[in-house]
C-alpha atoms as a PDB file:
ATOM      1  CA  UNK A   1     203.604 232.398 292.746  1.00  0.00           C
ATOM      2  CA  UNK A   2     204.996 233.088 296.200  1.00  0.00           C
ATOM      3  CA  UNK A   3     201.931 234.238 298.731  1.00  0.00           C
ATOM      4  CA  UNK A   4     202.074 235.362 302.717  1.00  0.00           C
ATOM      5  CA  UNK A   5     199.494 236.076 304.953  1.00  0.00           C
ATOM      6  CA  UNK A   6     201.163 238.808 307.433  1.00  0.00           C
ATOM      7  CA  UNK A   7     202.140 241.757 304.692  1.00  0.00           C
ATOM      8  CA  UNK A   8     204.227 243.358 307.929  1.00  0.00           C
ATOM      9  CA  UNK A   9     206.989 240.645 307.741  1.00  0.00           C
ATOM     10  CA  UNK A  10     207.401 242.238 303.858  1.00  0.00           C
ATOM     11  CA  UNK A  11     209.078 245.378 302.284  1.00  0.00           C
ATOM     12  CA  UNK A  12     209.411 246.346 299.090  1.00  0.00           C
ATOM     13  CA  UNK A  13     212.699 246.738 297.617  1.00  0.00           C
ATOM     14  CA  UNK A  14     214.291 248.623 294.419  1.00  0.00           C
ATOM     15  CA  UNK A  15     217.457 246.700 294.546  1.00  0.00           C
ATOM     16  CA  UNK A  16     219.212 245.487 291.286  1.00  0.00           C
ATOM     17  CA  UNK A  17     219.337 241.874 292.460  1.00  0.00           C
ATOM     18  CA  UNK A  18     215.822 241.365 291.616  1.00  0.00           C
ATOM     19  CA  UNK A  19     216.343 241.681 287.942  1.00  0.00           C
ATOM     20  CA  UNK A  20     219.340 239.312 287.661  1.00  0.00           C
ATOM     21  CA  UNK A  21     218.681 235.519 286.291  1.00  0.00           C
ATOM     22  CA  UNK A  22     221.063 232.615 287.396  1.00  0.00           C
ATOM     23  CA  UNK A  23     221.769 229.252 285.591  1.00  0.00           C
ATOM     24  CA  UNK A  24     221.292 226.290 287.081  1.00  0.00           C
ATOM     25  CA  UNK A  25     224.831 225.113 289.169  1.00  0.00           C
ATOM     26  CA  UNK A  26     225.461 228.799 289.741  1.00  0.00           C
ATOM     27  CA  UNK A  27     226.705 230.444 293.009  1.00  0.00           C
ATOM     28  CA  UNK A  28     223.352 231.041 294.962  1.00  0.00           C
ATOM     29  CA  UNK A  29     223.910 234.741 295.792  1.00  0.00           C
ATOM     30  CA  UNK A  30     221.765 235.326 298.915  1.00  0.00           C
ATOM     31  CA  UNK A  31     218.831 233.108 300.496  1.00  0.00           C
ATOM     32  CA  UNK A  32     215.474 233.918 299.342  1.00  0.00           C
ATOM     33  CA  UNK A  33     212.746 232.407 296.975  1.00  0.00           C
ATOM     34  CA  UNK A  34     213.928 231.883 293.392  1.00  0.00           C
ATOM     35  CA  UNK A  35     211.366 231.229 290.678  1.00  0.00           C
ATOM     36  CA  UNK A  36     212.189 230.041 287.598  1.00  0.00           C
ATOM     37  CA  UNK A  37     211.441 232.197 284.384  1.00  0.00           C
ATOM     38  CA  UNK A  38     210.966 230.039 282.484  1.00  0.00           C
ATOM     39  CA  UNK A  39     208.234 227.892 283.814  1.00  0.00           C
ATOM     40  CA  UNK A  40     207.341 229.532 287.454  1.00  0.00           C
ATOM     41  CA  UNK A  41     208.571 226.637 289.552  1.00  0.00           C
ATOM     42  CA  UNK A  42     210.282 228.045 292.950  1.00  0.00           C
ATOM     43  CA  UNK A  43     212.535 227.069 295.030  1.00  0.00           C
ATOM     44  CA  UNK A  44     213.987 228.459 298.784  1.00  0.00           C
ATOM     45  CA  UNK A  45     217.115 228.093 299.543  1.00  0.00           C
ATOM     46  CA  UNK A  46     219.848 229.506 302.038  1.00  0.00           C
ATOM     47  CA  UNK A  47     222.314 231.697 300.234  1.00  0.00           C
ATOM     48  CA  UNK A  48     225.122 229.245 300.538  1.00  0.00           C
ATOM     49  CA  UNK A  49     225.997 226.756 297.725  1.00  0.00           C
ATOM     50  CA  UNK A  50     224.567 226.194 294.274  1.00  0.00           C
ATOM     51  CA  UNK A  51     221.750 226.696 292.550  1.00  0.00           C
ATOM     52  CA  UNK A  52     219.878 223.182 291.574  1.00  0.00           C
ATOM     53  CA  UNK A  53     221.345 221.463 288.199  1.00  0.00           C
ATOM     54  CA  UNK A  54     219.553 220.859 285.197  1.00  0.00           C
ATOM     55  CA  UNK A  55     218.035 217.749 286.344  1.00  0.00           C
ATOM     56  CA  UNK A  56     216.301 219.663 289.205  1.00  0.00           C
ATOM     57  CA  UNK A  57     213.116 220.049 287.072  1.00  0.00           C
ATOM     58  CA  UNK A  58     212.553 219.452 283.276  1.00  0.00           C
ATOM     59  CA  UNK A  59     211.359 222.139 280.868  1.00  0.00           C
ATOM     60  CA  UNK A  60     209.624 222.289 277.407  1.00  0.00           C
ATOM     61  CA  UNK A  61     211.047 224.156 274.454  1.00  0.00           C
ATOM     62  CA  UNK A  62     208.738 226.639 274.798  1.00  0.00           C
ATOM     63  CA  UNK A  63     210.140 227.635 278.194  1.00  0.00           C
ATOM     64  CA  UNK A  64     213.338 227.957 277.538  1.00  0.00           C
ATOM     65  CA  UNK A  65     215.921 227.062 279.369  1.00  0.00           C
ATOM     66  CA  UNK A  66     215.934 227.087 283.477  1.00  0.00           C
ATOM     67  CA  UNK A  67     217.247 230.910 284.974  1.00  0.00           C
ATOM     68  CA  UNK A  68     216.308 231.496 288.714  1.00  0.00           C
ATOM     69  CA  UNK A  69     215.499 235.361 289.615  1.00  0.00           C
ATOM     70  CA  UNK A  70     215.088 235.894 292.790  1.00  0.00           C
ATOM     71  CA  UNK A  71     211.603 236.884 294.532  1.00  0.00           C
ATOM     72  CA  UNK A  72     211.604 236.893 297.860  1.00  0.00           C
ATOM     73  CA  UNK A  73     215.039 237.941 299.474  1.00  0.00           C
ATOM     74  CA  UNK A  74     216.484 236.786 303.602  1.00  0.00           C
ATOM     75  CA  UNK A  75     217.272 240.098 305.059  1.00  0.00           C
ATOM     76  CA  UNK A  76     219.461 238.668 308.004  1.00  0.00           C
ATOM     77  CA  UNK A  77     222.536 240.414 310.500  1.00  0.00           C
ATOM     78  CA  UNK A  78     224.689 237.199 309.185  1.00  0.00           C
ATOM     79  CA  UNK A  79     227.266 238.412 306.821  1.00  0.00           C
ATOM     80  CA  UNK A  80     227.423 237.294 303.495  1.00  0.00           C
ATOM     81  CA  UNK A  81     226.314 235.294 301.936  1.00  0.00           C
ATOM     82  CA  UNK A  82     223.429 235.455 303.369  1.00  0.00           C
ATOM     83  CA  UNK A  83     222.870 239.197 303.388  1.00  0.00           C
ATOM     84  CA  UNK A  84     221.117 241.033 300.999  1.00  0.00           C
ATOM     85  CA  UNK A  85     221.311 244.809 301.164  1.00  0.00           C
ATOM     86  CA  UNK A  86     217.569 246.212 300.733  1.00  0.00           C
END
């Protein structure tokens, strides 16, 4: 679980991208904190690439198989990729 200590450098947002899962090798869609749903390990990265292939971490097969969902989201005056619109 992602944690911070100063809760003004956080807002809350009702934005769609928060529900959306991406497979491993996918296009990373903005930089933030993904977590996996499948077995809660997380990862930052930078909005610009791929998400980490299969070999990244290893699962059970009671977890399923790896989807990233995004938790924590860059909110930046960069254009995209790296923007995500609150």
């Amino acid at each position: 679980m992602a944690i911070y200590k100063y809760q003004n450098y956080l807002s809350v947002s009702k934005s769609g991208s928060f529900d959306l899962s991406f497979q491993p090798s996918s296009f990373v869609p903005c930089g933030g904190i993904f977590r996996c749903a499948g077995c809660g390990e997380e990862i930052a990265l930078a909005g610009i690439g791929l998400f980490p292939d299969r070999s990244h971490h290893r699962h059970t097969p009671g977890q399923g198989e790896i989807r990233w969902q995004l938790i924590v989201a860059v909110v930046t005056s960069i254009e995209a990729p790296h923007l995500h619109s609150g």
